[in-house]
N, C-alpha and C. Protein backbone atom coordinates (compact mmCIF):
# COMPACT_ATOMS: atom_id res chain seq x y z
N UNK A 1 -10.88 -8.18 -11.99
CA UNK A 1 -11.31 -8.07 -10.61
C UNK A 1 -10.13 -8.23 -9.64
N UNK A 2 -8.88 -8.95 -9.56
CA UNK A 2 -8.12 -9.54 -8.87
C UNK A 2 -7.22 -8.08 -8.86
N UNK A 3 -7.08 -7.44 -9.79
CA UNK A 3 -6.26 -5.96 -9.97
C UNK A 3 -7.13 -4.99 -9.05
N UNK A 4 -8.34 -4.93 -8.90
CA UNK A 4 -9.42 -4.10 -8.08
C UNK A 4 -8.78 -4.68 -6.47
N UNK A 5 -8.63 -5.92 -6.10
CA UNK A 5 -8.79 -6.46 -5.31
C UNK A 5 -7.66 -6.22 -4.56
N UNK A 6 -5.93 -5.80 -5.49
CA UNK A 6 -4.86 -5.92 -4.90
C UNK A 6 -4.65 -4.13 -4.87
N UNK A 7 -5.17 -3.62 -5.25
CA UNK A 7 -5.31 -1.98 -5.49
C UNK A 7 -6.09 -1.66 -4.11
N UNK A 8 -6.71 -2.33 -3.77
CA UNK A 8 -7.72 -2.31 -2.49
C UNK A 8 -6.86 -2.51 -1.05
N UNK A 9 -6.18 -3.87 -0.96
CA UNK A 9 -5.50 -4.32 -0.16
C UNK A 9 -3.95 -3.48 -0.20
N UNK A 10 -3.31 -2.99 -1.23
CA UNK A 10 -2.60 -1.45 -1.32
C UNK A 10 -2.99 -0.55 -0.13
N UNK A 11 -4.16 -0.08 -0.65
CA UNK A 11 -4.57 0.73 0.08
C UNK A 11 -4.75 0.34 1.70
N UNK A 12 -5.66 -0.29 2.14
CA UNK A 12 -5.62 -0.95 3.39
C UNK A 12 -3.61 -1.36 4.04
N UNK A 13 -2.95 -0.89 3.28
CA UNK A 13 -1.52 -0.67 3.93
C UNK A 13 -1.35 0.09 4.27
N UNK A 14 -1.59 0.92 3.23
CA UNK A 14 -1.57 2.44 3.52
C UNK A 14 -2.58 2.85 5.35
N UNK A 15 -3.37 2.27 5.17
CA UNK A 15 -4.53 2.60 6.50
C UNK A 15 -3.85 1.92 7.75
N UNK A 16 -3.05 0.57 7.72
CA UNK A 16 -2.23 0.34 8.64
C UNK A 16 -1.05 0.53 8.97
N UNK A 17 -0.36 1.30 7.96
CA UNK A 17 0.93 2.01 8.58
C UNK A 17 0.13 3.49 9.33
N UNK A 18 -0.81 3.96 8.60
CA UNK A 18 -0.93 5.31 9.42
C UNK A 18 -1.85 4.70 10.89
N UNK A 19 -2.39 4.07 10.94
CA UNK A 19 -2.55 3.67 12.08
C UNK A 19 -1.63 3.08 13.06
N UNK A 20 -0.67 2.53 12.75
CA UNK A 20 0.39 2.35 13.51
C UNK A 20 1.50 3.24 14.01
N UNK A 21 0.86 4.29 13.38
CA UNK A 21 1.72 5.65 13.73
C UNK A 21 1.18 5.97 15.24
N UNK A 22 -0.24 6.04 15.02
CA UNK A 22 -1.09 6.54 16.55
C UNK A 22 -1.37 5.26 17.69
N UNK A 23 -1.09 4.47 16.93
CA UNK A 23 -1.32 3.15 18.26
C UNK A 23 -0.45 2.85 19.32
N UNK A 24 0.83 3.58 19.57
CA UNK A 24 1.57 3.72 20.98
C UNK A 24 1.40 2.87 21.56
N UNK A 25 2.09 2.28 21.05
CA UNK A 25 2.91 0.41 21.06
C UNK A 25 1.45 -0.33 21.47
N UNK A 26 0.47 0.21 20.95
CA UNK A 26 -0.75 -0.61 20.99
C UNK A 26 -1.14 -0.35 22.10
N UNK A 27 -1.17 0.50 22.76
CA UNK A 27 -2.14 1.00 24.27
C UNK A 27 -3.31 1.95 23.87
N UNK A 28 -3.12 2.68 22.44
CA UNK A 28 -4.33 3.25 21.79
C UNK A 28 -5.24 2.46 21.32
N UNK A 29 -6.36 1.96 22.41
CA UNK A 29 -7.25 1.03 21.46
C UNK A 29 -7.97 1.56 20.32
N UNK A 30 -8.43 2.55 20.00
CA UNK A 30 -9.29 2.63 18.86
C UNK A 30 -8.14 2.28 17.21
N UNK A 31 -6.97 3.16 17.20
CA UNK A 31 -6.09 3.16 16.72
C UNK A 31 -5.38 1.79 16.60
N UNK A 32 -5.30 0.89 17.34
CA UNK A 32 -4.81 -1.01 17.55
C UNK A 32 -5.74 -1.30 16.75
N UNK A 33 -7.08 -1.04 17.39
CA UNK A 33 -8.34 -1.72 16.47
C UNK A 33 -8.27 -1.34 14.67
N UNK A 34 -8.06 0.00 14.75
CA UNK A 34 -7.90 0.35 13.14
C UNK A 34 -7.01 -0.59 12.42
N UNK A 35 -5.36 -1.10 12.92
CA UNK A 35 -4.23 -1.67 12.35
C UNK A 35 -4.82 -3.16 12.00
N UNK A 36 -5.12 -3.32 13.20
CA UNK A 36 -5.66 -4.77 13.15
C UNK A 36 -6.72 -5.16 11.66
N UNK A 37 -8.01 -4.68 12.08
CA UNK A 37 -8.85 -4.52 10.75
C UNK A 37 -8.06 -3.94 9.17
N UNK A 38 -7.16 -2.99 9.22
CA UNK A 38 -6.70 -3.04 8.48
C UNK A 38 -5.39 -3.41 7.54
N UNK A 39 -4.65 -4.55 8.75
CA UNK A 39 -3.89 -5.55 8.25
C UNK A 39 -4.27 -6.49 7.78
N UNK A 40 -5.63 -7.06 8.21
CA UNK A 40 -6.10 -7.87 8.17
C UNK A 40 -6.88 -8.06 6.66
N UNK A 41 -7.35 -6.89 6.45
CA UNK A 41 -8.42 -6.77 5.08
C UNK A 41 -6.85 -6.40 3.93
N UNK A 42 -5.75 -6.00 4.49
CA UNK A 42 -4.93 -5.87 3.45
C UNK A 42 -4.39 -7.15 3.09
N UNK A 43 -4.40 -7.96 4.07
CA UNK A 43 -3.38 -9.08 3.66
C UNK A 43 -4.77 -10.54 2.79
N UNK A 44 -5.61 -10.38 3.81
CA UNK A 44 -6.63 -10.72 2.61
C UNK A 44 -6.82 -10.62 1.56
N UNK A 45 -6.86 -9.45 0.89
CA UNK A 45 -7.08 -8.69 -0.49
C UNK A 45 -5.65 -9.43 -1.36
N UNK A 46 -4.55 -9.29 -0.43
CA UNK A 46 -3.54 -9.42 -1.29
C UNK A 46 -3.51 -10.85 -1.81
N UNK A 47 -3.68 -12.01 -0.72
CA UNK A 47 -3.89 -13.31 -1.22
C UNK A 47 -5.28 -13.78 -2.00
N UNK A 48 -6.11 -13.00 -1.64
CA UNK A 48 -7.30 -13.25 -3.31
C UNK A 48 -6.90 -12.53 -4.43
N UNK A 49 -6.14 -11.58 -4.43
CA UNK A 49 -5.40 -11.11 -5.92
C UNK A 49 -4.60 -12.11 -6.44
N UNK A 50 -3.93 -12.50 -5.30
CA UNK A 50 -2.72 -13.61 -6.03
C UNK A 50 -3.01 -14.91 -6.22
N UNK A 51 -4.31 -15.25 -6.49
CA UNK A 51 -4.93 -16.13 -6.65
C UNK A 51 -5.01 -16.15 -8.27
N UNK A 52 -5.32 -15.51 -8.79
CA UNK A 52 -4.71 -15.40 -10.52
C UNK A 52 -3.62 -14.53 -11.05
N UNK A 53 -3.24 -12.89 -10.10
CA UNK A 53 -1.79 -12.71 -10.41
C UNK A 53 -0.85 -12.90 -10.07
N UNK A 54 0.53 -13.00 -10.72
CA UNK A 54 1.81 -14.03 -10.07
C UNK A 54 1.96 -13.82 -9.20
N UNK A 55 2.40 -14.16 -7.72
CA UNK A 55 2.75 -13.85 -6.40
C UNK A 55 4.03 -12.97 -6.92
N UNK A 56 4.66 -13.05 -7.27
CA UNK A 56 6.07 -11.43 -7.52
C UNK A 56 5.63 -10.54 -7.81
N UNK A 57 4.60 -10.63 -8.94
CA UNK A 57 3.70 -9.04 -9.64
C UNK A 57 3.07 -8.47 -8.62
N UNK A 58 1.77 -9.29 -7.77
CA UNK A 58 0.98 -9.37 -7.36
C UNK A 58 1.84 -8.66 -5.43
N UNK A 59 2.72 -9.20 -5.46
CA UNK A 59 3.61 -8.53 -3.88
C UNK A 59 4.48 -7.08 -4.25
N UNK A 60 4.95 -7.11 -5.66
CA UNK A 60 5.93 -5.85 -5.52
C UNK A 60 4.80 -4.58 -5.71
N UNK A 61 3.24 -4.94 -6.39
CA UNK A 61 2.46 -3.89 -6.53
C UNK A 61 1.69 -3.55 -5.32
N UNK A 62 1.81 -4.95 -4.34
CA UNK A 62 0.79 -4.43 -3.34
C UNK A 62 1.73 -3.47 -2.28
N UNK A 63 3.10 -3.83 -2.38
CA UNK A 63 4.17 -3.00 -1.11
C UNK A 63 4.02 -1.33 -2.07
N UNK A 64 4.71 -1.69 -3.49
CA UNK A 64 4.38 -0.72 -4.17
C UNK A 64 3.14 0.77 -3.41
N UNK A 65 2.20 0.13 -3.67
CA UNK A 65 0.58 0.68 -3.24
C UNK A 65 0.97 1.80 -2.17
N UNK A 66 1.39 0.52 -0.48
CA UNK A 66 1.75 0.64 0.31
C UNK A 66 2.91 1.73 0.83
N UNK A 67 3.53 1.55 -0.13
CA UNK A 67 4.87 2.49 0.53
C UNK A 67 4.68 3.98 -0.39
N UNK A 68 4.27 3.90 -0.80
CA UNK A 68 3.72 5.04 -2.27
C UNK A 68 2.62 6.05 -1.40
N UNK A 69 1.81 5.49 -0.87
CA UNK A 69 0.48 6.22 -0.48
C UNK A 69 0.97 6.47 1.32
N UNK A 70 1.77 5.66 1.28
CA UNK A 70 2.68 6.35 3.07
C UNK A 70 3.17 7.45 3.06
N UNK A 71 4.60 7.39 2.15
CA UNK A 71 4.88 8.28 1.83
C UNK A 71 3.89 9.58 1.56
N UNK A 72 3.13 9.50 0.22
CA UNK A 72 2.51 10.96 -0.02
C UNK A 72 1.73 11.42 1.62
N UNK A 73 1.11 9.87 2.50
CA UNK A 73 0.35 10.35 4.00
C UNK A 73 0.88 11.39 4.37
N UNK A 74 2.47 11.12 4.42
CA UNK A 74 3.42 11.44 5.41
C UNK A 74 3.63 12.80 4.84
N UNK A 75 3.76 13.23 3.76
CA UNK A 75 4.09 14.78 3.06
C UNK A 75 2.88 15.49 3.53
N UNK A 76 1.82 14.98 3.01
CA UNK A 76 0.40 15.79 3.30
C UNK A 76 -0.18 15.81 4.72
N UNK A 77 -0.10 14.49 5.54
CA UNK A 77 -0.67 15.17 6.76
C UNK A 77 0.27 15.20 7.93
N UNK A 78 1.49 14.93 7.40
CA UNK A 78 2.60 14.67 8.98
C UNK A 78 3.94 15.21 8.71
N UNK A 79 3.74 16.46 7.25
CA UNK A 79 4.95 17.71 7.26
C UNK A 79 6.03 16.92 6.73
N UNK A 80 5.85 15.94 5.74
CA UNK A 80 7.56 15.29 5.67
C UNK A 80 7.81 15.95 4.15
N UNK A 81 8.76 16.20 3.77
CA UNK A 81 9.62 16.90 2.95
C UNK A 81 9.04 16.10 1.57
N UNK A 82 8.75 17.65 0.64
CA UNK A 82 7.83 17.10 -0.67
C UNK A 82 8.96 17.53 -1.79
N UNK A 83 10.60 17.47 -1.60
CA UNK A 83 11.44 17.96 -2.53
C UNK A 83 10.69 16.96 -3.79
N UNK A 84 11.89 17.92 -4.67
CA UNK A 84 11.77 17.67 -6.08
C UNK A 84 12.22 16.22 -6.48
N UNK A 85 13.28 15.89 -5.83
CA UNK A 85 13.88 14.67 -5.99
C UNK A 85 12.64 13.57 -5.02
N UNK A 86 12.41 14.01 -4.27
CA UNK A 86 11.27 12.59 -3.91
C UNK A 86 10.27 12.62 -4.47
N UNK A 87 9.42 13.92 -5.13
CA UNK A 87 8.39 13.63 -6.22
C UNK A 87 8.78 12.94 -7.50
N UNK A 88 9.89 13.07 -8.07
CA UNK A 88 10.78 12.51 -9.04
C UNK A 88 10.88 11.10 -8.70
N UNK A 89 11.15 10.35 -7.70
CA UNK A 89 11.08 9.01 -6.91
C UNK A 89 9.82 8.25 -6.95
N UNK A 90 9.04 9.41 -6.25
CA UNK A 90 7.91 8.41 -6.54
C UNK A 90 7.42 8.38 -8.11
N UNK A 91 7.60 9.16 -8.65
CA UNK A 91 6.65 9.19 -10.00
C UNK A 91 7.62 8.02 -10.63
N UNK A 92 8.91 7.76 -10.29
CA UNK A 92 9.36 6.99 -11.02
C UNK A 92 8.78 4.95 -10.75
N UNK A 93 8.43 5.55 -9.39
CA UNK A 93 8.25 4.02 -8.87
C UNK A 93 6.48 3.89 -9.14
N UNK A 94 6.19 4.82 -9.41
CA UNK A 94 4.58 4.66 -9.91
C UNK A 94 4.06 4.03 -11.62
N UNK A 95 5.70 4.46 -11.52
CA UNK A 95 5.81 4.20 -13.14
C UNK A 95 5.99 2.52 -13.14
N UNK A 96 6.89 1.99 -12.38
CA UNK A 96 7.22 0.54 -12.45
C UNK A 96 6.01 -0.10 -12.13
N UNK A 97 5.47 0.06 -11.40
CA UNK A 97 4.21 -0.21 -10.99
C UNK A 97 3.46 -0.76 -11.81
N UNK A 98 3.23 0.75 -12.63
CA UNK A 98 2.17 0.57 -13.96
C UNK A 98 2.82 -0.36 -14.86
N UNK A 99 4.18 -0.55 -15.59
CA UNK A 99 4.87 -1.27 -15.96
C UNK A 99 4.92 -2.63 -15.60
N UNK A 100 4.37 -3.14 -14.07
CA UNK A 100 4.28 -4.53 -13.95
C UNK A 100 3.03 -4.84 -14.44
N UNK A 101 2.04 -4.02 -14.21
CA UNK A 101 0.67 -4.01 -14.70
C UNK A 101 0.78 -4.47 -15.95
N UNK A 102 1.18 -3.47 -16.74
CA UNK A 102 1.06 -3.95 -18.39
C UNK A 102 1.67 -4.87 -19.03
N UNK A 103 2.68 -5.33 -18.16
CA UNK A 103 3.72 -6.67 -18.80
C UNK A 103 3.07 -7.76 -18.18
N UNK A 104 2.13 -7.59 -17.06
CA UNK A 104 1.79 -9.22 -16.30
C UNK A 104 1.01 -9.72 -17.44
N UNK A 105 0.70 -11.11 -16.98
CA UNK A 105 -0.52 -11.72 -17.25
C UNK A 105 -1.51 -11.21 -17.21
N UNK A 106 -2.92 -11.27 -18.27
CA UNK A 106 -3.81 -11.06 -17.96
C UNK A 106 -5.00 -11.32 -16.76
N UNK A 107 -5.41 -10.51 -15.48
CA UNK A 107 -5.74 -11.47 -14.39
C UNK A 107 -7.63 -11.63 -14.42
């Protein structure tokens, strides 16, 4: 459950960097409101995960999540460059990922 939980709060990074894209230095309220709720449910998620997985596993998978699912945001809905060498990047860092997964503790 705690792997569901930090896979979740991943994601909810992902929802507050792209919301912080449209919140213009926070004068966009609907868009403020999105970051907010979804800093909030990310950083939550992340400290009930790390409640049984190690805080190092448990932080490099949740930025992991985070910077992984920005990135692809950013290719697919905001035109940023899908070369060969940054699909190669990420697949490599998706890989470590999974690699902390299978070497952690059981959570």
């Amino acid at each position: 459950m705690a792997w569901v939980l930090l896979i979740a709060g991943g994601l909810f990074e992902v929802g507050f960097t792209t919301c912080l894209r449209y919140a213009d230095g926070f004068r966009n309220l609907p868009w403020t409101l999105g970051f907010l709720v979804s800093v909030t449910l990310s950083m939550v998620l992340l400290e009930m995960a790390a409640r049984t997985i190690p805080m190092g596993t448990a932080y490099a998978v949740w930025t992991g999540i985070g910077a992984l699912g920005t990135v692809v945001i950013g290719m697919l809905w905001f035109g940023e460059a899908a070369t060969p060498v940054r699909l190669l990047l990420i697949a490599g860092a998706v890989a470590c990922i999974a690699g902390l997964k299978l070497t952690g503790a059981p959570a």
